[in-house]
C-alpha atoms as a PDB file:
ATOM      1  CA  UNK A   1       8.409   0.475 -23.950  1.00  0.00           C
ATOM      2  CA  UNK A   2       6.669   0.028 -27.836  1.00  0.00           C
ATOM      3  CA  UNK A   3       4.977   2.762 -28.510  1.00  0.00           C
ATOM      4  CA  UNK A   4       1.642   2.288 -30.292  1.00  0.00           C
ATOM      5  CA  UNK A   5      -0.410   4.644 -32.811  1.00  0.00           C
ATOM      6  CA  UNK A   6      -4.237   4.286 -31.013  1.00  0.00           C
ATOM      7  CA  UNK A   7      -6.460   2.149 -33.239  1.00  0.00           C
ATOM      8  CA  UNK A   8     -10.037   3.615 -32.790  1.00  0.00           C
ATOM      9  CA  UNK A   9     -10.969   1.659 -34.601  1.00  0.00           C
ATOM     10  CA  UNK A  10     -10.092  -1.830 -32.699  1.00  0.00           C
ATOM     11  CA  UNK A  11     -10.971  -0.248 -29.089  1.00  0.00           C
ATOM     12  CA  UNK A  12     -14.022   1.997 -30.246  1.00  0.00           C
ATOM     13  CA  UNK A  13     -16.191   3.981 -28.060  1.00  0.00           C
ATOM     14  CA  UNK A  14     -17.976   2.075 -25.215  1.00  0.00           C
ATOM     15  CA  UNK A  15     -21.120   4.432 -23.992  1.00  0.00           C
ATOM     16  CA  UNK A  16     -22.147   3.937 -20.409  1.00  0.00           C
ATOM     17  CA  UNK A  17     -25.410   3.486 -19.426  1.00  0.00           C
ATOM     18  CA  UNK A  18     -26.718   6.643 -17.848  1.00  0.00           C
ATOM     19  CA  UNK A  19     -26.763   6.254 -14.090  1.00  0.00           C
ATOM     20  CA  UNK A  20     -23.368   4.631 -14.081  1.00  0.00           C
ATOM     21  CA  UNK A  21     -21.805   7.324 -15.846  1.00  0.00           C
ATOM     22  CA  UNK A  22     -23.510   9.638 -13.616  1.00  0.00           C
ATOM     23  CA  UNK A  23     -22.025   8.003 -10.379  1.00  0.00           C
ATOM     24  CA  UNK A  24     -18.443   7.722 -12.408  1.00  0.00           C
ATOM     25  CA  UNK A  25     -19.092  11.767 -12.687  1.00  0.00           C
ATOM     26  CA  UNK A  26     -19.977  12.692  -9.711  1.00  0.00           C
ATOM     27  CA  UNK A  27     -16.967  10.781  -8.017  1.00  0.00           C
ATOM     28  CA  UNK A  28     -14.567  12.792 -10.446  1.00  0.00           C
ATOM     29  CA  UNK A  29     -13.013  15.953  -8.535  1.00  0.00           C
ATOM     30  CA  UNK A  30     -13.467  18.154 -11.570  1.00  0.00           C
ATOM     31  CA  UNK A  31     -17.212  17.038 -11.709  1.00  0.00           C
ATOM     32  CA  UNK A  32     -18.244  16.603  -8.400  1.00  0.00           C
ATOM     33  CA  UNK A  33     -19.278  20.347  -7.596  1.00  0.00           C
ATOM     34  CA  UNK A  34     -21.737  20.116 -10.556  1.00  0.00           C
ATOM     35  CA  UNK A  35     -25.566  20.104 -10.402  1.00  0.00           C
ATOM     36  CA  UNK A  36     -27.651  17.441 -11.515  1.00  0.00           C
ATOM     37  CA  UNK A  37     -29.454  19.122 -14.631  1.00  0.00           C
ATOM     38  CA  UNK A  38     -25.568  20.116 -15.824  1.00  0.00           C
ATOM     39  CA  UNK A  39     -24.396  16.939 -14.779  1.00  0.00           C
ATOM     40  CA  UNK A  40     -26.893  15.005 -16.986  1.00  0.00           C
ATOM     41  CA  UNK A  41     -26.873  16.941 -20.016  1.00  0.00           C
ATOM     42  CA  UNK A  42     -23.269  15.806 -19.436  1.00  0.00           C
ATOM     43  CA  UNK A  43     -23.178  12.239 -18.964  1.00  0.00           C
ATOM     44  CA  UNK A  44     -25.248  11.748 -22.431  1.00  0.00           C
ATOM     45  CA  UNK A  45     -22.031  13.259 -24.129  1.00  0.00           C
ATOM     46  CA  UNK A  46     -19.112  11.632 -22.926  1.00  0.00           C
ATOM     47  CA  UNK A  47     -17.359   8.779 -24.437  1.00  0.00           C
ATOM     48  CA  UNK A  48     -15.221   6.190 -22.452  1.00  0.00           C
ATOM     49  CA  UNK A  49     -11.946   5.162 -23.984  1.00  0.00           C
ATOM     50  CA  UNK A  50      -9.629   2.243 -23.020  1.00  0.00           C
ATOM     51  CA  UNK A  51      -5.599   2.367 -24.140  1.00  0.00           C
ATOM     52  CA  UNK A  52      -3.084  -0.219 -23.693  1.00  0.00           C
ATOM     53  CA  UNK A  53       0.145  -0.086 -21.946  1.00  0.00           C
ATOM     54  CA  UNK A  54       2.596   2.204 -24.796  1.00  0.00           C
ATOM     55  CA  UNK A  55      -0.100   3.365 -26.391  1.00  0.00           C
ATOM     56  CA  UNK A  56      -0.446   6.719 -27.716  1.00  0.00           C
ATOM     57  CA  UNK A  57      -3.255   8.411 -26.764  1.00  0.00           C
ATOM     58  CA  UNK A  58      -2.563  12.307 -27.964  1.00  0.00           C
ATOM     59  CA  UNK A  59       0.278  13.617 -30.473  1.00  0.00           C
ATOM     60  CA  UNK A  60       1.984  16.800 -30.276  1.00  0.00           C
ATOM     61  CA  UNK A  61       1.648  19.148 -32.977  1.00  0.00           C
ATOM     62  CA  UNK A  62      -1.824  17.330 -33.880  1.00  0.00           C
ATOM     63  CA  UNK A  63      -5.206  19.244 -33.971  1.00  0.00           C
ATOM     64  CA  UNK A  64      -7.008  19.080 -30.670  1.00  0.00           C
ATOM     65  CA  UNK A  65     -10.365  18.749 -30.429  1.00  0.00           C
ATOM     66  CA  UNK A  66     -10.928  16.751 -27.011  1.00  0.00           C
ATOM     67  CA  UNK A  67     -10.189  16.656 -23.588  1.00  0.00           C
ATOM     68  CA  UNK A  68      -9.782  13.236 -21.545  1.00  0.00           C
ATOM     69  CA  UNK A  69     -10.223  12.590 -17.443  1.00  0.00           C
ATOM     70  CA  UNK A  70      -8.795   9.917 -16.378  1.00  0.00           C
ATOM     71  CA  UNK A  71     -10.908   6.671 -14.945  1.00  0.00           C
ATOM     72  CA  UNK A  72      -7.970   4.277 -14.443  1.00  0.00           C
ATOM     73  CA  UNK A  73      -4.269   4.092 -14.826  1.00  0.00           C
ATOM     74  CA  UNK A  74      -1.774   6.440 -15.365  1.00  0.00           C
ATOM     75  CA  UNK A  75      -0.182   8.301 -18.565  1.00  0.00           C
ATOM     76  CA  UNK A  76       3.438  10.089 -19.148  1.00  0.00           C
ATOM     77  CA  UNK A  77       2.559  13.652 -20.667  1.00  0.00           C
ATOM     78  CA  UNK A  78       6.031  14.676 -22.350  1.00  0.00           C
ATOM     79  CA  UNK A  79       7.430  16.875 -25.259  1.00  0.00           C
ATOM     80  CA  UNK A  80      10.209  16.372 -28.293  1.00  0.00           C
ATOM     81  CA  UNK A  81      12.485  19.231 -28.358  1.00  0.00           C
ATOM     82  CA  UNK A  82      13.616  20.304 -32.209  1.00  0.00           C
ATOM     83  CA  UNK A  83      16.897  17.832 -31.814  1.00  0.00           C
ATOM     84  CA  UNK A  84      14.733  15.219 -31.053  1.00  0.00           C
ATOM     85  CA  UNK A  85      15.569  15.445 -27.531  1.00  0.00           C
ATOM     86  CA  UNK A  86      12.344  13.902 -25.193  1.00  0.00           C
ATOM     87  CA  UNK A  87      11.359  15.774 -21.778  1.00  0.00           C
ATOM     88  CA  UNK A  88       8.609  14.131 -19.303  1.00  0.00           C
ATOM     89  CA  UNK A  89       6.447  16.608 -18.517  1.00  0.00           C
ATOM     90  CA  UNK A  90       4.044  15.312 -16.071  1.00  0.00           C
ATOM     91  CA  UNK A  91       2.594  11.327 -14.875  1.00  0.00           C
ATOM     92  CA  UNK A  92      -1.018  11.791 -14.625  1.00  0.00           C
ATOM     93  CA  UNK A  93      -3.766   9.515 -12.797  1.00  0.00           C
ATOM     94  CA  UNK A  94      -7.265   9.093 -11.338  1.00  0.00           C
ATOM     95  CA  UNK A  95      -9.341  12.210 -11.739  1.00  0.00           C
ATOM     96  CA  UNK A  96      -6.592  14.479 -13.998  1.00  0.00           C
ATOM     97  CA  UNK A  97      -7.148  15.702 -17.339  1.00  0.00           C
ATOM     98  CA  UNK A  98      -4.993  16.542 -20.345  1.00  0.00           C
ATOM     99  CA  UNK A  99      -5.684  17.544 -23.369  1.00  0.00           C
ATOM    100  CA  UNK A 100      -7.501  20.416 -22.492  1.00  0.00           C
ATOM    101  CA  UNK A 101      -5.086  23.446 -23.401  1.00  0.00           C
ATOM    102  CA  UNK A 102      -5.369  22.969 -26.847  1.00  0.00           C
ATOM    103  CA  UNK A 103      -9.518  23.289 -26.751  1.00  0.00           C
ATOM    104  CA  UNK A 104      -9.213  26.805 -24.644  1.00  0.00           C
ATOM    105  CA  UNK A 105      -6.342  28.248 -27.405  1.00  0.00           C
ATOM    106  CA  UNK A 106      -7.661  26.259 -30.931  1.00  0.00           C
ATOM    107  CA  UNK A 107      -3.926  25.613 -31.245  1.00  0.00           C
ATOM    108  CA  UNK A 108      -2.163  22.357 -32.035  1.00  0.00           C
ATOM    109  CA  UNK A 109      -1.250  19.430 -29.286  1.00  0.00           C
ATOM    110  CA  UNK A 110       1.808  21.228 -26.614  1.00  0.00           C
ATOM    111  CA  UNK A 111       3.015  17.677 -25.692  1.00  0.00           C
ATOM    112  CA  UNK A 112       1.898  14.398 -26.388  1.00  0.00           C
ATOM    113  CA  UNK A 113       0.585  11.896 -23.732  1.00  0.00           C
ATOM    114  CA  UNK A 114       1.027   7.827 -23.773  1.00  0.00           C
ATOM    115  CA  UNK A 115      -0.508   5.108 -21.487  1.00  0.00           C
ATOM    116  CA  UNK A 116       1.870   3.857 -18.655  1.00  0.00           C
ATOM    117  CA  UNK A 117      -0.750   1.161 -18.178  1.00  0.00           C
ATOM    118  CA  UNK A 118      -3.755  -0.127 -19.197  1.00  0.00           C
ATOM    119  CA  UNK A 119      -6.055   3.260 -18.893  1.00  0.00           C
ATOM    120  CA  UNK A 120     -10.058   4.229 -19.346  1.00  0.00           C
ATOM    121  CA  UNK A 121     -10.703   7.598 -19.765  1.00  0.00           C
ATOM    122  CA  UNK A 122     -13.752   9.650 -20.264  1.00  0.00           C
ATOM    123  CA  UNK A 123     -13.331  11.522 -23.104  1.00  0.00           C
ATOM    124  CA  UNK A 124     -14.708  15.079 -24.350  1.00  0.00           C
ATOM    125  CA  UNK A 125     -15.172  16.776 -27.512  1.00  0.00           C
ATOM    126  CA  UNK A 126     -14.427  20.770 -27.368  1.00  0.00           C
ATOM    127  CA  UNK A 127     -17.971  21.873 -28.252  1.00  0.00           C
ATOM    128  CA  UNK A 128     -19.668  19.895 -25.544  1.00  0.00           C
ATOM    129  CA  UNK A 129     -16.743  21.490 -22.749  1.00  0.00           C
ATOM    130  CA  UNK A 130     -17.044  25.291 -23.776  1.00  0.00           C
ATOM    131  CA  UNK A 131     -21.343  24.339 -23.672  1.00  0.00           C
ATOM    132  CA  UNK A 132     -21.589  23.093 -20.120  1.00  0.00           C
ATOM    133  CA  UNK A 133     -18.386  25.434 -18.901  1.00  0.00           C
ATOM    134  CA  UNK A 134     -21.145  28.204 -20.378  1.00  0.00           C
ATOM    135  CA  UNK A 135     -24.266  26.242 -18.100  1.00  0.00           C
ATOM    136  CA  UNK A 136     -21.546  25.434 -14.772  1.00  0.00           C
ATOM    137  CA  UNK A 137     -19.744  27.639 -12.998  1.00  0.00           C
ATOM    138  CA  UNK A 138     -18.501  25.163 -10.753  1.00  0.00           C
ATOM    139  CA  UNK A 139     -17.010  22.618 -13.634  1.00  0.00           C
ATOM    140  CA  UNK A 140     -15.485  26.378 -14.942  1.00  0.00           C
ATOM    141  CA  UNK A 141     -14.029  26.914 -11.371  1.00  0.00           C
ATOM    142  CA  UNK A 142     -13.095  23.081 -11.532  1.00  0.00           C
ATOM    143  CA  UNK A 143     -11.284  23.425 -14.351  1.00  0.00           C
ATOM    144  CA  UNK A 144      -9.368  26.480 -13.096  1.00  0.00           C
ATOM    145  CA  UNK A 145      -8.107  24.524 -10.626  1.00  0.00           C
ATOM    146  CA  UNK A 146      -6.779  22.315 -12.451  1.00  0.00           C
ATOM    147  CA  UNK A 147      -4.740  24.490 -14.567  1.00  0.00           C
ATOM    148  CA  UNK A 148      -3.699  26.241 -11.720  1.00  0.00           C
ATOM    149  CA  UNK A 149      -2.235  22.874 -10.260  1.00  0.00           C
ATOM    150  CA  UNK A 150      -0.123  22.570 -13.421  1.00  0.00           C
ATOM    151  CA  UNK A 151       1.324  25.586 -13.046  1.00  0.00           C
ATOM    152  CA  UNK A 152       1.855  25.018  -9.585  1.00  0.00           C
ATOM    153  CA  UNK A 153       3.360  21.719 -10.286  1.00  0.00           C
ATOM    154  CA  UNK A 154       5.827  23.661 -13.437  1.00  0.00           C
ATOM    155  CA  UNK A 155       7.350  26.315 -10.948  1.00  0.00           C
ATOM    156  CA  UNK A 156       8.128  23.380  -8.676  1.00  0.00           C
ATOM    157  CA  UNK A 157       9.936  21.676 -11.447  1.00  0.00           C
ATOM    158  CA  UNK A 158      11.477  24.605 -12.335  1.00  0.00           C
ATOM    159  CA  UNK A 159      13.045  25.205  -8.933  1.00  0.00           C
ATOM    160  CA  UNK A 160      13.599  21.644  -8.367  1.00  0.00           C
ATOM    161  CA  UNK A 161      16.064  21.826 -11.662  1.00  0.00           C
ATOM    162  CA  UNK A 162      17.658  24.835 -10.714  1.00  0.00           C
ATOM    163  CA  UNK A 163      18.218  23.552  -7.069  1.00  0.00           C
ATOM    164  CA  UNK A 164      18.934  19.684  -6.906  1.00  0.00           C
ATOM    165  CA  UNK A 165      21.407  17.206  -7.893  1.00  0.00           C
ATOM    166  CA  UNK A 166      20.822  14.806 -10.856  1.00  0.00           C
ATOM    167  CA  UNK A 167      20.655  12.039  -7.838  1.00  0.00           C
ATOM    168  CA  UNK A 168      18.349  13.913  -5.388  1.00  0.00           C
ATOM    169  CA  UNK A 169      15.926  14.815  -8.560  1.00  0.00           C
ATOM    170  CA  UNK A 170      16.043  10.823  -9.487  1.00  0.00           C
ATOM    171  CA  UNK A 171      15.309   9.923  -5.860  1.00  0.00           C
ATOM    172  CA  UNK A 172      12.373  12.373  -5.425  1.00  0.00           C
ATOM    173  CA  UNK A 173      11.260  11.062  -9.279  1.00  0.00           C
ATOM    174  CA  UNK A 174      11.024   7.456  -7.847  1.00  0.00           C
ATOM    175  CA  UNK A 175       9.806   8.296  -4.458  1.00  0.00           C
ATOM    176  CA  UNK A 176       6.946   9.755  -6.539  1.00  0.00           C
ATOM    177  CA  UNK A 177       6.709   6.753  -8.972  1.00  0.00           C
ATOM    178  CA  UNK A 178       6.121   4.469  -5.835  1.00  0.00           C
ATOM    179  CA  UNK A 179       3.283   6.877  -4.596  1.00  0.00           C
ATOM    180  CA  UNK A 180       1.559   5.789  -7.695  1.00  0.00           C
ATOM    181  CA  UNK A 181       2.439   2.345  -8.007  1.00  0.00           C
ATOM    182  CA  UNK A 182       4.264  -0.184  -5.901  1.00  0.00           C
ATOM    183  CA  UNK A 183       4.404  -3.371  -3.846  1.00  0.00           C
ATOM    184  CA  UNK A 184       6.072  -4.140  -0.904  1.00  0.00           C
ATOM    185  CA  UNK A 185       9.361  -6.228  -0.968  1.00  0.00           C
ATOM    186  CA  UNK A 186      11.847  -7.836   1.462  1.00  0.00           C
ATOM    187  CA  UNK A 187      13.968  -4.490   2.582  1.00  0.00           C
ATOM    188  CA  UNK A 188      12.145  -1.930   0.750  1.00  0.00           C
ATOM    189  CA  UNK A 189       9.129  -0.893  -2.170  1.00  0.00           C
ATOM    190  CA  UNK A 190       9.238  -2.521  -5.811  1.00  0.00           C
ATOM    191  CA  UNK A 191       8.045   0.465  -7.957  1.00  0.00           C
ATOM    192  CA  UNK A 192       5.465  -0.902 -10.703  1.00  0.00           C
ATOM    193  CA  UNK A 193       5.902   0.830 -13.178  1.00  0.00           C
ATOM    194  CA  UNK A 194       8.375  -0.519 -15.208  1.00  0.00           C
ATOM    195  CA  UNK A 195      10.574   2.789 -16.776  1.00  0.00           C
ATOM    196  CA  UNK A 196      13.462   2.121 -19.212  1.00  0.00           C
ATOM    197  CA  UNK A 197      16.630   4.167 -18.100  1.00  0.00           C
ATOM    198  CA  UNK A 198      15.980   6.702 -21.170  1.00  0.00           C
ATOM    199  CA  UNK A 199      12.500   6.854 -19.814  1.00  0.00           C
ATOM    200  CA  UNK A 200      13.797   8.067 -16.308  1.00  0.00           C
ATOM    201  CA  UNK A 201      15.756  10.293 -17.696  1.00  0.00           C
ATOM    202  CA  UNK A 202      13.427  11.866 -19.749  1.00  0.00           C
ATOM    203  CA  UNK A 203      11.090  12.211 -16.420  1.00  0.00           C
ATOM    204  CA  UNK A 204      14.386  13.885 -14.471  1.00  0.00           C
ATOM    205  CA  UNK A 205      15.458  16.483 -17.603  1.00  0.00           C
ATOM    206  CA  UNK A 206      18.536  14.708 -17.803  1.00  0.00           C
ATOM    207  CA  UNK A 207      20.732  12.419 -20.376  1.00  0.00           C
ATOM    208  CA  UNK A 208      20.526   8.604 -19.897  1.00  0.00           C
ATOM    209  CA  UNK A 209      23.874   7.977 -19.120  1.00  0.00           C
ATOM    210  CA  UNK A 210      23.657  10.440 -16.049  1.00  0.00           C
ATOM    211  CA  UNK A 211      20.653   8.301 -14.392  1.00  0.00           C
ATOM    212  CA  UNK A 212      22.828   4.957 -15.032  1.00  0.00           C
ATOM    213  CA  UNK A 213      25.412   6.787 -12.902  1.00  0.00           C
ATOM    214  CA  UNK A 214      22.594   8.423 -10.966  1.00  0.00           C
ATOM    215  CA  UNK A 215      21.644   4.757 -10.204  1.00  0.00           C
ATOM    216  CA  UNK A 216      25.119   3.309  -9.581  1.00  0.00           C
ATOM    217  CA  UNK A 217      25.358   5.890  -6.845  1.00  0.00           C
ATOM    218  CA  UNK A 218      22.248   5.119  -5.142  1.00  0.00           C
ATOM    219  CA  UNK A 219      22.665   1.060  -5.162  1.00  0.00           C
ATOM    220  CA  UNK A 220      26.315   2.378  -3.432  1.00  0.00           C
ATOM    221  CA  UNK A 221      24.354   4.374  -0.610  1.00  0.00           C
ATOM    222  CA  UNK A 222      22.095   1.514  -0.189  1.00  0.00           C
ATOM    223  CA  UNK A 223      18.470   3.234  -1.388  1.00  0.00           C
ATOM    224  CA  UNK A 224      17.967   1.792  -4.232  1.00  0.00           C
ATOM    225  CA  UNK A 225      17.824  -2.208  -5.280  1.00  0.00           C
ATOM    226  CA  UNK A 226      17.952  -3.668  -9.166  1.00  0.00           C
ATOM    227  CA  UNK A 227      16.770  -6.752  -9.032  1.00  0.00           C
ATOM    228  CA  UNK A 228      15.059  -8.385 -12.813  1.00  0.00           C
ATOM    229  CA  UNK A 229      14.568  -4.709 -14.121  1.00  0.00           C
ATOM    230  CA  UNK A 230      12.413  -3.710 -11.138  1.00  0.00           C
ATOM    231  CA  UNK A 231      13.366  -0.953  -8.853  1.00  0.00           C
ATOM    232  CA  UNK A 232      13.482  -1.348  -5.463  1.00  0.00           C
ATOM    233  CA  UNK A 233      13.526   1.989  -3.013  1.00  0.00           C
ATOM    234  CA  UNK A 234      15.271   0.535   0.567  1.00  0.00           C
ATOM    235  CA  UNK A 235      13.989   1.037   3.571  1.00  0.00           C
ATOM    236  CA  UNK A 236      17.219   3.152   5.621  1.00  0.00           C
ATOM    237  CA  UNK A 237      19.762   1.142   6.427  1.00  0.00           C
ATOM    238  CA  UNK A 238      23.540   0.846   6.190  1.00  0.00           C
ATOM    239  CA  UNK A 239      24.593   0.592   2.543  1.00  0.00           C
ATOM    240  CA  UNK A 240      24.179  -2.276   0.597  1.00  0.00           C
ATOM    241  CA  UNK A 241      27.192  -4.170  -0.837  1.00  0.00           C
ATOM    242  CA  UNK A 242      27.532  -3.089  -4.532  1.00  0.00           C
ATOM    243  CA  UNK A 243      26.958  -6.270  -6.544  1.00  0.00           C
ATOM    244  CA  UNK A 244      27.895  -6.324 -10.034  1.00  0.00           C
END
């Protein structure tokens, strides 16, 4: 997957008109316990941002000074180690938001966060958050809750490390990645979103060449199906015949 510097520039910011963004708002779990008045001193601040498939949308170690929810699509949140070393943090979709911890602590980007797909976001400058967090005390409880969730979701990780094999982690990874995105198939689900080994790897907080065997032993057990550089999770079944 190409990785792509965001061109502001090219995409730009595309402003709603009012009443649609207020309907977009009020569907949005974070938003949807606000009142009007908040939500409409809202709306006229937000600014709606589309990124392509490998695009960059945040950089770690940059300045932050917005927040995004997402509209559409889904983005890989992830972090470079000092060797250089990439770790998948989190896969994000409808109604989550990154990009906020850095407006709370006026500290630099944790982890950086690229487009899995095509993606709309609304996004939101710091000022305009700490403002109507001040005027909501739902969006304030809103937003508690979803930092709560991502800590919930880092102890799991943690224990799910400590706990399970390098297979059962990458079969609970793409069990996950077909929640999000997948299509039925003869014998099984096609997962569609297209990963590169490395990629998985990076998701599972393991080395590449452990998911190729990860994978190996999988296709052997007859749960997993490469087919065109799609994966395929099998219905159960005896195991499949291991074609080269």
């Amino acid at each position: 997957m190409n990785l792509q510097q965001t061109d502001h520039s090219r995409l730009g910011c595309v402003r709603d008109r009012p009443m649609d963004t207020l309907d977009t708002l009020r569907s949005l779990p974070l938003f949807e316990a606000m009142g009007d008045d908040s939500l409409q001193h809202l709306a006229g601040q937000l600014n709606r941002r589309r990124f392509e498939a490998g695009e960059m949308i945040v950089h770690q170690g940059d300045p932050g000074a917005t927040c995004h929810t997402i509209l559409k699509g889904r983005v890989r949140v992830f972090v470079i180690g000092e060797d250089g070393s990439e770790l998948s943090v989190r896969i994000l979709g409808w109604g989550e938001v990154f990009g906020e911890m850095a407006l709370f602590e006026d500290l630099p980007r944790s982890a950086s966060v690229e487009a899995l797909e095509e993606t709309y976001t609304l996004e939101l400058h710091r000022d305009v958050l700490i403002s109507c967090l001040r005027r909501s005390p739902n969006l304030a409880l809103g937003m508690l809750r979803a930092l709560s969730g991502r800590l919930r979701h880092a102890t799991q990780e943690a224990k799910e490390l400590a706990s399970l094999t390098v297979v059962e982690r990458l079969l609970r990874r793409l069990g996950q990645l077909a929640e999000w995105s997948s299509k039925p198939v003869p014998g099984g689900t096609r997962i569609m979103l297209p990963m590169t080994q490395q990629e998985l790897a990076s998701l599972v907080g393991t080395s590449r060449e452990s998911i190729n065997r990860a994978l190996v032993r999988l296709r052997q057990q007859g749960k997993v199906r490469m087919e065109n550089g799609w994966i395929d999770l099998l219905d159960e079944g005896p195991p499949a015949p291991d074609a080269d």
